[in-house]
Protein backbone atom coordinates (compact mmCIF):
# COMPACT_ATOMS: atom_id res chain seq x y z
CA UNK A 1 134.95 155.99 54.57
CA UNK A 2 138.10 153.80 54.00
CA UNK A 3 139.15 150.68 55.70
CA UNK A 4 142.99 150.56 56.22
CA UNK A 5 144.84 147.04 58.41
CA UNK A 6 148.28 148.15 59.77
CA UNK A 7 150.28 148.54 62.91
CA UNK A 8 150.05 151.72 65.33
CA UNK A 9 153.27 153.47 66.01
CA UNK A 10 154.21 157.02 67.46
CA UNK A 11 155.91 159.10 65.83
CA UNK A 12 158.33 161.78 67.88
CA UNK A 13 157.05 164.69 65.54
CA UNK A 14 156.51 168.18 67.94
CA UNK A 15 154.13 167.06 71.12
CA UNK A 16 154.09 163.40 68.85
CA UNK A 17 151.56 161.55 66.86
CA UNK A 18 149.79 158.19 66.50
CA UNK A 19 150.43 156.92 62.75
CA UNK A 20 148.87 153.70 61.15
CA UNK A 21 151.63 152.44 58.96
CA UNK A 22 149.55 150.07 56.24
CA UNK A 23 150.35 146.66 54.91
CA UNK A 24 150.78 148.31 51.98
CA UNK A 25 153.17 151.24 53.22
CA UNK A 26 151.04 154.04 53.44
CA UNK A 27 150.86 156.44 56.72
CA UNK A 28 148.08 157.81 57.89
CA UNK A 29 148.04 160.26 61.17
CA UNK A 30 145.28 159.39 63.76
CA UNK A 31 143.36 161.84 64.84
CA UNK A 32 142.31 161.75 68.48
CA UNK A 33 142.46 157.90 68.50
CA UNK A 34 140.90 156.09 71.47
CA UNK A 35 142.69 155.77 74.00
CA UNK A 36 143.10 151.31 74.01
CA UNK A 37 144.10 152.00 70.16
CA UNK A 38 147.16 153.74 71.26
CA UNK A 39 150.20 151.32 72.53
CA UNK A 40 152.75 150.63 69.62
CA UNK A 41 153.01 147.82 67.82
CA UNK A 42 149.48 146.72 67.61
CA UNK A 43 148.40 145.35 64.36
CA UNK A 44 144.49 146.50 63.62
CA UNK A 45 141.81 147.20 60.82
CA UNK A 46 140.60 151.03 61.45
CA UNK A 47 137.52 152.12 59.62
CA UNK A 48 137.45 155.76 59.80
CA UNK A 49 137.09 158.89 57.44
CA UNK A 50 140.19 160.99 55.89
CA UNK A 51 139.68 164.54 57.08
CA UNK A 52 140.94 166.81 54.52
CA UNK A 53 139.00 169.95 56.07
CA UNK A 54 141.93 169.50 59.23
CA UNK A 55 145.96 170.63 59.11
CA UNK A 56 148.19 168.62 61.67
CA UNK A 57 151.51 170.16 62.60
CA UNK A 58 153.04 166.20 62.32
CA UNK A 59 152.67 166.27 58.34
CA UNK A 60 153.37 162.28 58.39
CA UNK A 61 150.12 161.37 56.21
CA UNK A 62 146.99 161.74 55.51
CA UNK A 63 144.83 162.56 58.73
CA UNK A 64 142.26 159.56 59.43
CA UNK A 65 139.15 159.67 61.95
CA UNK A 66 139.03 156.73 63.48
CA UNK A 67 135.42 155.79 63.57
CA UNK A 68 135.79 151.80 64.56
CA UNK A 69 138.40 148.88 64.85
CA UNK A 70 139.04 145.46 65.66
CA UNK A 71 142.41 144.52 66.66
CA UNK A 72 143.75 142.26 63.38
């Protein structure tokens, strides 16, 4: 489990993608993100799990489960 602050965005990659861009500059990809986590530009602190038994088509980072957040 990691704990990651940052700001959604969506990246236009294929169908698109939810990314958490880090204070730190690191991007992870989202993977099936609840739905109230999803507008842009929200700044939050995801706890979640990096999945590295899943492939994403996006490629745009490492692929985090979100398991809980709070909006930062």
């Amino acid at each position: 489990m990691i704990t990651v602050t940052g700001t959604i965005e969506k990246r236009e990659v294929g169908i698109g993608a939810w990314a958490l861009v880090t204070d730190q500059g690191s991007v992870y990809e989202l993977r099936n993100p609840p739905k109230i986590l999803c507008p842009s530009q929200q700044r939050v602190k995801v706890t979640g799990t990096i999945r590295n038994d899943v492939m994403s088509l996006a490629m745009i980072g490492e692929i985090l489960e979100v398991d809980s957040f709070e909006w930062a």
